[in-house]
Protein backbone atom coordinates (compact mmCIF):
# COMPACT_ATOMS: atom_id res chain seq x y z
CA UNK A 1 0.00 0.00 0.00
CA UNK A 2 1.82 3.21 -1.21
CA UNK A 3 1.54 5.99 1.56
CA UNK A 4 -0.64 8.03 -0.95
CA UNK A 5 -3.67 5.58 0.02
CA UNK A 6 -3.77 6.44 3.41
CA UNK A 7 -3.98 10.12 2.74
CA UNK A 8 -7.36 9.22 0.93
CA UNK A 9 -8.94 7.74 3.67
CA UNK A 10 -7.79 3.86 3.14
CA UNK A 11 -6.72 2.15 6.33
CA UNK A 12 -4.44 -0.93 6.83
CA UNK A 13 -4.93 -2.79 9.94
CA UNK A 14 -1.87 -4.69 11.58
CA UNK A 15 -3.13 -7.10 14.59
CA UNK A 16 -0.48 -8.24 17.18
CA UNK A 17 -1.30 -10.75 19.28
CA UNK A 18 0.59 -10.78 22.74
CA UNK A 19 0.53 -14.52 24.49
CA UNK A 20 2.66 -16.14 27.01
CA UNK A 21 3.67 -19.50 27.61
CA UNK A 22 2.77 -20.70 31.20
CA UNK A 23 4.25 -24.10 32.95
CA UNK A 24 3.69 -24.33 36.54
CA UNK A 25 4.83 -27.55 38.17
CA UNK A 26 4.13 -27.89 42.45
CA UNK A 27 5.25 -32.05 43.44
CA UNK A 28 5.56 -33.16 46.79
CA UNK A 29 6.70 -36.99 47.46
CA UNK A 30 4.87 -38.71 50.14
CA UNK A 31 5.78 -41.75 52.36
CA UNK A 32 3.41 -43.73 51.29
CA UNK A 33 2.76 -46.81 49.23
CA UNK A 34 0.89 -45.80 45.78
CA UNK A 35 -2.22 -47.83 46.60
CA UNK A 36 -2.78 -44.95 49.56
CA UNK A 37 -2.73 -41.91 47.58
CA UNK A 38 -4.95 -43.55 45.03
CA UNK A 39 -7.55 -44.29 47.54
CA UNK A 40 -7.73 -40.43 48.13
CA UNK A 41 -7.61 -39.40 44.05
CA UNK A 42 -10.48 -41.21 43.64
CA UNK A 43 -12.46 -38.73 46.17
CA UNK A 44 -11.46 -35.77 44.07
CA UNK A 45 -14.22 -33.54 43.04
CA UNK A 46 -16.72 -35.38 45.71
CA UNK A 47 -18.11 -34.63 48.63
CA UNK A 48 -15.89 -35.78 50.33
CA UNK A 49 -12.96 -34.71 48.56
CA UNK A 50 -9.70 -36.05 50.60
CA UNK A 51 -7.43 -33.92 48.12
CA UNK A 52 -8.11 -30.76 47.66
CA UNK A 53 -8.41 -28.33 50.82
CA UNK A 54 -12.36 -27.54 50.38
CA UNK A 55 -12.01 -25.68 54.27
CA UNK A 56 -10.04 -23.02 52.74
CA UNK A 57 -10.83 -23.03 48.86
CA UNK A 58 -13.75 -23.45 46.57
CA UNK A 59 -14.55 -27.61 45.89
CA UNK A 60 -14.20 -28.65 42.76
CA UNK A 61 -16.89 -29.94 41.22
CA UNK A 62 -17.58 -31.81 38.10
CA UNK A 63 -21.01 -32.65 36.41
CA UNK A 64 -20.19 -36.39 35.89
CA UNK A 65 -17.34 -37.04 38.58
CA UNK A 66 -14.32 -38.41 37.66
CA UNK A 67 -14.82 -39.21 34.21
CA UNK A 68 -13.96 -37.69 30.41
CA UNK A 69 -16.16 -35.28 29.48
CA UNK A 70 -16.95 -33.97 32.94
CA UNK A 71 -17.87 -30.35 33.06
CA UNK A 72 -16.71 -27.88 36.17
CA UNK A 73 -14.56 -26.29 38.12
CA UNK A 74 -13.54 -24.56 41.50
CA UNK A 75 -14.20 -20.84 42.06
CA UNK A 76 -14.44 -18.99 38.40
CA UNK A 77 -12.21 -21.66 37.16
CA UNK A 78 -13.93 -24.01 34.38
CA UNK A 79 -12.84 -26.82 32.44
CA UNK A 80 -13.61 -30.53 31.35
CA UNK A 81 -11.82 -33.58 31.74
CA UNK A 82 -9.97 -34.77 28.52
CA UNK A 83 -8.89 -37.86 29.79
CA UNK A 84 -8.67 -39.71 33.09
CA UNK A 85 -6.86 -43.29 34.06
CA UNK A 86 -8.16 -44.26 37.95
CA UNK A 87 -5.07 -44.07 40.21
CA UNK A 88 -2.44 -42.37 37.65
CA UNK A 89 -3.67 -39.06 36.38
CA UNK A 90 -6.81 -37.12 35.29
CA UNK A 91 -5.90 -34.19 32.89
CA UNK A 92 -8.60 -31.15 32.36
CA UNK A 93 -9.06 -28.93 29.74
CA UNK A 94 -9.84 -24.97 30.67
CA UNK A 95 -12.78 -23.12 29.35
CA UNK A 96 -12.81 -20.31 31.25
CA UNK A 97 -11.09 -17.35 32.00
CA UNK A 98 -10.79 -16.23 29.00
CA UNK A 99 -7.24 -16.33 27.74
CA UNK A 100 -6.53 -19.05 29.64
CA UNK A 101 -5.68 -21.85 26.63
CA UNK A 102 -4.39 -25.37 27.68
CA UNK A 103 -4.89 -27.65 30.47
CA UNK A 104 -3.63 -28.77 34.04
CA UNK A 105 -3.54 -32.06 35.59
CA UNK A 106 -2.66 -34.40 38.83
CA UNK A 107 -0.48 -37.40 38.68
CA UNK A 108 0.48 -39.74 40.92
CA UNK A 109 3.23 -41.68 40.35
CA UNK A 110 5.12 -44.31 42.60
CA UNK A 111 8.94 -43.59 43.13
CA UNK A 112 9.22 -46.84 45.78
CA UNK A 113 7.38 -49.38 47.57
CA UNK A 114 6.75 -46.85 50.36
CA UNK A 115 7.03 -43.39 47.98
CA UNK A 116 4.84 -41.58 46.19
CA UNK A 117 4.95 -38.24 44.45
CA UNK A 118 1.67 -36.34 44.18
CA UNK A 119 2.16 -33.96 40.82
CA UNK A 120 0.30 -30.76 39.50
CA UNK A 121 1.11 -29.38 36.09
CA UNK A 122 -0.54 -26.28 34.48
CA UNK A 123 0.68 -26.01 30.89
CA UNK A 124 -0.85 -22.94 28.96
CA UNK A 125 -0.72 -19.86 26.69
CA UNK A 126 -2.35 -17.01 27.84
CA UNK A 127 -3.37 -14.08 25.97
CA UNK A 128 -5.43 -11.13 26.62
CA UNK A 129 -6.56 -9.97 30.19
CA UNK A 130 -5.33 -13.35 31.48
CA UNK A 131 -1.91 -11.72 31.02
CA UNK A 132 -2.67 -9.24 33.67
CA UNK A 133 -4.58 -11.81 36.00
CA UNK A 134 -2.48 -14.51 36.03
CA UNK A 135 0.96 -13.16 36.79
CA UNK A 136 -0.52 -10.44 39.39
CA UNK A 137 -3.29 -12.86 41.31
CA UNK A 138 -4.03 -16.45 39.89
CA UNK A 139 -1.12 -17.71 39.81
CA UNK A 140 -0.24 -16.87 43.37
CA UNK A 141 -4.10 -17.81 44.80
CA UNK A 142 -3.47 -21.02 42.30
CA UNK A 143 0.50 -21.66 44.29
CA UNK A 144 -1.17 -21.23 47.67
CA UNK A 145 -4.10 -23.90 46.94
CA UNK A 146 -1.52 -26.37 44.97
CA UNK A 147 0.38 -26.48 48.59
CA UNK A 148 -2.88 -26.72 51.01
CA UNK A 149 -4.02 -29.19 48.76
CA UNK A 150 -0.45 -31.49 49.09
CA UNK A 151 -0.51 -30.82 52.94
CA UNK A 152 -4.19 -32.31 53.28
CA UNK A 153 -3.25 -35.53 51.37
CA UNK A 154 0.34 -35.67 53.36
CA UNK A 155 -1.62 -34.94 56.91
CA UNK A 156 -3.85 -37.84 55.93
CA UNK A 157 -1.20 -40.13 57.06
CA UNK A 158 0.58 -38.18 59.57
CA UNK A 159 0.11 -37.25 63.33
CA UNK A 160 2.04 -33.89 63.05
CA UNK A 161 0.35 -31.75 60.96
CA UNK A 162 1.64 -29.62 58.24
CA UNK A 163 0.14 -26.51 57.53
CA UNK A 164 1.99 -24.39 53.87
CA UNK A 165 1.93 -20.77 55.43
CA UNK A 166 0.59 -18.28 52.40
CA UNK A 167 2.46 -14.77 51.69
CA UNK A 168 1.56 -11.54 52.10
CA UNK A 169 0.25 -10.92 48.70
CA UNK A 170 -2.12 -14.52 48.92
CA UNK A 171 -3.59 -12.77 52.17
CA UNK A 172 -4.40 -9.52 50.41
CA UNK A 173 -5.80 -11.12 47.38
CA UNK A 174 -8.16 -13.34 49.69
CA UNK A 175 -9.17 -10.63 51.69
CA UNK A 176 -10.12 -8.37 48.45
CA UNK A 177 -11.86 -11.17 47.06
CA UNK A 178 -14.05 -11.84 50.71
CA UNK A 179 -14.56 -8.20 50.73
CA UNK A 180 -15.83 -8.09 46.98
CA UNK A 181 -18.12 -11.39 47.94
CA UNK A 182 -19.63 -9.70 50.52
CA UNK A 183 -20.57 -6.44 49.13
CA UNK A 184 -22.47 -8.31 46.27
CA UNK A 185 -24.17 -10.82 48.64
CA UNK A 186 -25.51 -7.25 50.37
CA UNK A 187 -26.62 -5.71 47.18
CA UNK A 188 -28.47 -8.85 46.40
């Protein structure tokens, strides 16, 4: 396009698309045969899930249980399962927020007779708004969960309790997001 044409009122439009790629990796190996942490897996998403730390963060929950094709999430995360195998791994697909594009999953995977590593991998691109959101609150609200949820399967099997203490920035980000909760629960 000469530069002539833009003096007449043609435009040329030049998109740029910004993304980033995202792995985030939390694995924790428990002393415990694999058979044990298996047992708990299979109580993911349910009512009485033994994995995930539903006292301090929103439950997962998924329309079919534990199965491919399951629709959910926890809090205003969404996806679907893409493919599950009882007592090794269930992977999930997201769907929502936007910009959020791939998929995190759990493994478990037996490193001895009497040890086990519990696994969570997020492995995305994200684009848009999520570029903001992710680096600034997610991925720290996501870090802080990822450990609660490792120290409720390890205090399954212990006496002495382990407790992951969150940072600064996890307590401000909860305590913005209880205020915000509130104040809409009040205008409802």
């Amino acid at each position: 396009m000469s530069p002539d044409a833009y003096a007449n009122g043609k435009t040329k439009s030049i998109v740029c698309s910004l993304n980033m790629k995202v792995i985030n990796v939390h694995s924790r190996i428990v002393q415990q045969p694999k058979a044990e942490l298996a047992a708990l897996f299979k109580t993911l998403a349910s009512r009485d899930d033994k994995m995930l730390a539903t006292d301090k963060w929103p439950a997962m929950k998924l329309d079919a249980g534990l199965s491919v094709g399951s629709k959910g999430g926890h809090g205003p995360i969404r996806y679907f399962v893409t493919d599950y195998r009882p007592g090794e791994f269930i992977r999930f697909q997201f769907t929502k927020p936007n910009g959020f594009d791939g998929g995190h999953e759990f493994e478990i995977i037996e490193r001895g007779p009497r040890e086990t590593e519990i696994k969570h991998t997020i492995t995305m691109n994200i684009s848009g708004v999520a570029l903001v959101t992710w680096p600034l609150a997610i991925r720290w609200l996501h870090d802080a969960l990822i450990e609660d949820a490792f120290d409720k399967v390890e205090n399954h099997f212990t006496q002495v309790k382990k407790a992951s203490a969150w940072n600064m920035w996890v307590k401000i980000l909860r305590a913005v997001m209880r205020s915000r909760s509130k104040r809409s629960r009040s205008i409802q």
